[in-house]
Protein backbone atom coordinates (compact mmCIF):
# COMPACT_ATOMS: atom_id res chain seq x y z
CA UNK A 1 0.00 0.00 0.00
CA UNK A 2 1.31 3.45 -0.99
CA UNK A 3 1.12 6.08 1.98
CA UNK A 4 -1.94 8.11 2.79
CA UNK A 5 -2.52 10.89 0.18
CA UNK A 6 -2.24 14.07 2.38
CA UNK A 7 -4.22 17.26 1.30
CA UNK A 8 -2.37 20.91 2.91
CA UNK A 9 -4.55 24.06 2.27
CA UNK A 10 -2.97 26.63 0.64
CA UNK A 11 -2.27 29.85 3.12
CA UNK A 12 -4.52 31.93 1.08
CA UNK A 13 -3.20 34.86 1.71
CA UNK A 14 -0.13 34.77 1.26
CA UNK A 15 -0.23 32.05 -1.26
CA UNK A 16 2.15 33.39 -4.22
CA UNK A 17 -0.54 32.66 -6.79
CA UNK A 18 -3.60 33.94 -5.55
CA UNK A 19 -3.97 37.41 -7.89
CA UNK A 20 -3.60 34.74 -10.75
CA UNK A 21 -5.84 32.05 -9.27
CA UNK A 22 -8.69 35.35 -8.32
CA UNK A 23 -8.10 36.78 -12.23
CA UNK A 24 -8.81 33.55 -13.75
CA UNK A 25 -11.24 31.42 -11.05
CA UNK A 26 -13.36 34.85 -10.22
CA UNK A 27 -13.20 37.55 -12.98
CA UNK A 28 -12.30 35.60 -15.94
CA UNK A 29 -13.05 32.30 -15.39
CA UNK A 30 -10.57 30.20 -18.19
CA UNK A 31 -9.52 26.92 -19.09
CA UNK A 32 -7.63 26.11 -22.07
CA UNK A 33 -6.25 22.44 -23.77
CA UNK A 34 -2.66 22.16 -25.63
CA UNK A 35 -2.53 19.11 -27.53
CA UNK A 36 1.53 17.98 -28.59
CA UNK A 37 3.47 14.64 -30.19
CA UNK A 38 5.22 12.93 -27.90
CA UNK A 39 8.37 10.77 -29.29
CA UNK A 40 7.89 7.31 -27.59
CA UNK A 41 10.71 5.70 -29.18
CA UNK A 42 12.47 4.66 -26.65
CA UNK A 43 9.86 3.98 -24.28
CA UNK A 44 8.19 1.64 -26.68
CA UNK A 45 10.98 -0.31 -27.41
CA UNK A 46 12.00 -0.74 -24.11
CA UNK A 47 8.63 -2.09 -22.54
CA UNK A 48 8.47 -4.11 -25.86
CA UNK A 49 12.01 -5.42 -24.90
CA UNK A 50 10.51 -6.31 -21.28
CA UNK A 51 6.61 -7.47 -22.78
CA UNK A 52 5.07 -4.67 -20.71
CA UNK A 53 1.69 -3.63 -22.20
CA UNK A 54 1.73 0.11 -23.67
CA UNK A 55 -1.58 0.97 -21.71
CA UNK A 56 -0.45 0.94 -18.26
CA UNK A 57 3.23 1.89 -18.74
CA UNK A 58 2.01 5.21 -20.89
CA UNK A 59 -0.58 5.59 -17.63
CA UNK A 60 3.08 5.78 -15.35
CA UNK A 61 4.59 8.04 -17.34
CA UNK A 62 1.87 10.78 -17.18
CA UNK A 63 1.35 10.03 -13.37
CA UNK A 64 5.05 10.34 -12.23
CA UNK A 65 5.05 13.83 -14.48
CA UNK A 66 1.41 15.00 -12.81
CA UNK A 67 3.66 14.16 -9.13
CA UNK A 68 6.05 16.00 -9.74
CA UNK A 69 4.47 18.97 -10.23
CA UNK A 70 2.38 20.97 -7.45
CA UNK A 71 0.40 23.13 -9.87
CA UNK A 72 -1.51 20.22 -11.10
CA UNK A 73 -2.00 18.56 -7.48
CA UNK A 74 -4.19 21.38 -6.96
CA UNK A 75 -7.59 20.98 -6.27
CA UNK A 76 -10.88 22.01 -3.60
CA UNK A 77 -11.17 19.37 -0.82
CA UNK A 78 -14.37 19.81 1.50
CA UNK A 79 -13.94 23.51 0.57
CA UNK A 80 -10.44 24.22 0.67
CA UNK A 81 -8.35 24.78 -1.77
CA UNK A 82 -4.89 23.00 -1.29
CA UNK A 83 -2.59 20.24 -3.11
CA UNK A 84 -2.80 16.76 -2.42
CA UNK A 85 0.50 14.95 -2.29
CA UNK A 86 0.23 12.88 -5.08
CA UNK A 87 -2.43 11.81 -7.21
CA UNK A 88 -4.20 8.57 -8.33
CA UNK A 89 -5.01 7.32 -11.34
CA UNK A 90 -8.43 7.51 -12.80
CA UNK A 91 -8.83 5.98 -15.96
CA UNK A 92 -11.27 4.51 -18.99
CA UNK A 93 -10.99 0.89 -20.09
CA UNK A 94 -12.99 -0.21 -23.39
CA UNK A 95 -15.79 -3.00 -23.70
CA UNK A 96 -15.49 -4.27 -27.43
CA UNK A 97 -18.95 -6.38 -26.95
CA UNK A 98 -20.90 -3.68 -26.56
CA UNK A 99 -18.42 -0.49 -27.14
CA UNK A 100 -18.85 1.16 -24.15
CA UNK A 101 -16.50 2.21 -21.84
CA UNK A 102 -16.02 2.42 -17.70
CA UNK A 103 -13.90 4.91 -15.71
CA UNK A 104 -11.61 3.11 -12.98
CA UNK A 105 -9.20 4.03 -10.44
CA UNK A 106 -6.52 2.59 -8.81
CA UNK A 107 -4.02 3.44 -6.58
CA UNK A 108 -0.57 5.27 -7.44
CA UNK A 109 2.58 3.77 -6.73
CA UNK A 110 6.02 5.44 -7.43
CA UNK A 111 7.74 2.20 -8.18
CA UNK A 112 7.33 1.30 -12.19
CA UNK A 113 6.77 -2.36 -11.24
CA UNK A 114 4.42 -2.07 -8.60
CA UNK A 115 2.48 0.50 -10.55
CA UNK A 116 2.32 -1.68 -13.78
CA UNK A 117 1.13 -4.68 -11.26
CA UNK A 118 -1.61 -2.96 -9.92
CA UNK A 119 -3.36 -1.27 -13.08
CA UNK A 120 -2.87 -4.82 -14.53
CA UNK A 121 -4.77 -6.52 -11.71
CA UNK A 122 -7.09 -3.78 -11.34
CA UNK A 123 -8.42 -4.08 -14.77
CA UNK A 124 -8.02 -7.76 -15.05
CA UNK A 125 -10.87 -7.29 -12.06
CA UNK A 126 -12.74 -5.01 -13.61
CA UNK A 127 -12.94 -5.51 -16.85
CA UNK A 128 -16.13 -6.73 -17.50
CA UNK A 129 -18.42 -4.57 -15.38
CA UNK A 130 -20.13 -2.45 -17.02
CA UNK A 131 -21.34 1.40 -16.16
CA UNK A 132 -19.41 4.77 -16.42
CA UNK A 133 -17.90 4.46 -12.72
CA UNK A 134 -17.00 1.00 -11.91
CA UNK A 135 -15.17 0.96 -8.67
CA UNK A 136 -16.83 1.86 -5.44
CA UNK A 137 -14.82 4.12 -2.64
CA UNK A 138 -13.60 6.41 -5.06
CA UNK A 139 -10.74 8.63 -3.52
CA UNK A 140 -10.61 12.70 -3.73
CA UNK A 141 -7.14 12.68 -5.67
CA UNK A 142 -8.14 11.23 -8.88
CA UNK A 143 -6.72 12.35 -11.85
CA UNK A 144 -8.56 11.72 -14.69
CA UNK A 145 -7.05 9.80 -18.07
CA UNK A 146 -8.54 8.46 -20.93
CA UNK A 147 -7.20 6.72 -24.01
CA UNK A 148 -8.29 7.45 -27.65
CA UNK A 149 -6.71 4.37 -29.46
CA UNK A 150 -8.98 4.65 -32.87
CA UNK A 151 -7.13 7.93 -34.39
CA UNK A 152 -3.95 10.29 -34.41
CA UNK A 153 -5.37 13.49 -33.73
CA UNK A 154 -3.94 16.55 -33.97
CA UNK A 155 -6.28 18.48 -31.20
CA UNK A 156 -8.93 17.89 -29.05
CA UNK A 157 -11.06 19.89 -26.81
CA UNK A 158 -13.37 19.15 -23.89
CA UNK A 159 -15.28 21.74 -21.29
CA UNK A 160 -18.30 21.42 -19.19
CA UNK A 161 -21.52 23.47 -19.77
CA UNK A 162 -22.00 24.61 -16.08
CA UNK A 163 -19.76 26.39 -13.77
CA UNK A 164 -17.77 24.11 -11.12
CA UNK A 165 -14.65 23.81 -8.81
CA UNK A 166 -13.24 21.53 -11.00
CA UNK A 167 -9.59 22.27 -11.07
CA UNK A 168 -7.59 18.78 -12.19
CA UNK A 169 -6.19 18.68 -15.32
CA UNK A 170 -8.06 16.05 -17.81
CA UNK A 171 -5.50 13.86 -19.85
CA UNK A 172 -6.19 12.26 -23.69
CA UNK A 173 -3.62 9.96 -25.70
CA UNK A 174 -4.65 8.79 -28.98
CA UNK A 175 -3.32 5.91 -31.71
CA UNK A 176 0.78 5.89 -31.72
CA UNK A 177 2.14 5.80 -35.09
CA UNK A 178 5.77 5.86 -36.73
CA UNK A 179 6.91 8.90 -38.42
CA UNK A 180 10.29 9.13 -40.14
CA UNK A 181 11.94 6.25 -37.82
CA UNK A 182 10.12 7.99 -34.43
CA UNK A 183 7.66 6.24 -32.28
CA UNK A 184 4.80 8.96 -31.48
CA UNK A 185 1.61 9.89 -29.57
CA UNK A 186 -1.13 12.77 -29.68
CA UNK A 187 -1.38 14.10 -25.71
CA UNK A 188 -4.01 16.26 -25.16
CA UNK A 189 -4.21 18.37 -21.77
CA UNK A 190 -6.78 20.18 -20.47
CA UNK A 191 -5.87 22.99 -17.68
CA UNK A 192 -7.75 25.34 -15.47
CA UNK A 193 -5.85 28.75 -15.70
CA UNK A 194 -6.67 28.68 -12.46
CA UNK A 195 -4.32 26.78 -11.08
CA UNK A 196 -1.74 26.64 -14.44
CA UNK A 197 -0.11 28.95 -16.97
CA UNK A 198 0.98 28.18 -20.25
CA UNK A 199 4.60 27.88 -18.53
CA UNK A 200 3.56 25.06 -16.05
CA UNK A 201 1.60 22.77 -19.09
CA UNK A 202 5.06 23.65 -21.04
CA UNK A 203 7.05 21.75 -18.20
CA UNK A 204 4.45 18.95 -17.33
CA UNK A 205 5.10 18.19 -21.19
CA UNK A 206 8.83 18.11 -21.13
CA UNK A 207 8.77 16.31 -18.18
CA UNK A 208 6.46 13.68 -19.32
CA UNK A 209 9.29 13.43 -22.75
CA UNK A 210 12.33 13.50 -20.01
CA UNK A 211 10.40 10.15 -19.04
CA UNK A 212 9.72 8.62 -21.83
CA UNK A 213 13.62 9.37 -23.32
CA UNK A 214 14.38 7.40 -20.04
CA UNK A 215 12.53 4.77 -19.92
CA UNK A 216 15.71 2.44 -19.63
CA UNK A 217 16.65 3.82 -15.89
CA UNK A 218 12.89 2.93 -14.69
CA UNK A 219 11.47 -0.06 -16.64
């Protein structure tokens, strides 16, 4: 078992962020999504190398980048705005017999292996239930992550059509595909400019690269 998630509230006051997070949660309420390629070469060949399946190990590499960065731990929690510690995976399996699909969670695990073992497990479980939230006791730190595995897109876009709190980024991948030698895959993120500038999606994106360029130190 990973340790407890722990949620701190942000000192409000003098929280460095808050005549962004006012501007763009109050006055000018303003999400945005920045879709980008990300070269997989190395990643793929490496969990090839080691028979991992491409579903979970992708689901590490945007978890360990999403941990690493406080901006997108951010999130209300019975009221209070603050950043959890880490987050946990929340994620969409497919059923091909009737094409519908489930969200499930599991837990988040920094260890690569331990990770892979439990998404594995957990959908081996779950795969044939059907509904759109399959797993009961759902925790407050889920980070949502879906898979688009039909197409290479070159954008996508998502919002709600009511006001919220919802401040978590959303995550898309689509169909990897070889271009000129390179392994790659459409990643779509969804931010609250709440919470996230252009500069912080920038890094989350290089970060989640830095991973996947290496892949041999961690699978």
């Amino acid at each position: 078992m990973p340790n407890q998630a722990i949620f701190t509230p942000i000192d409000y006051d003098n929280w460095a962020r808050k005549p962004y997070f006012d501007y763009y949660y109050y006055k000018l309420k303003s999400r945005y999504t920045i879709s980008v390629k990300i070269d997989i070469t190395t990643l793929d060949i490496k969990r090839r190398e080691k028979q991992y399946r491409f579903y979970p190990t992708f689901l590490y590499v945007i978890m360990k980048a999403i941990n690493a960065s406080e901006a997108f731990r951010t999130t209300f929690h019975q009221g209070k705005l603050g950043h959890w510690s880490y987050m946990q995976p929340s994620f969409t399996i497919f059923h091909k017999d009737d094409c519908t699909f489930s969200d499930l969670w599991s837990e988040y695990h920094p260890e690569f292996t331990d990770f892979y073992r439990i998404i594995t497990q957990d959908i081996k479980t779950y795969k044939d239930v059907k509904g759109i939230k399959i797993r009961d006791h759902q925790p407050p730190n889920l980070l949502p992550i879906s898979c688009i595995p039909w197409i290479d897109f070159e954008s996508i876009s998502q919002d709600t059509v009511i006001d919220n709190d919802f401040l978590r980024p959303i995550i898309r991948f689509g169909k990897f595909y070889t271009e000129c030698e390179q392994t790659k895959i459409a990643l779509s993120i969804y931010v609250n400019h709440a919470v996230a500038d252009g500069y912080h999606t920038a890094m989350l994106i290089q970060h989640i690269q830095q991973i996947c360029d290496n892949a041999v130190d961690w699978i």
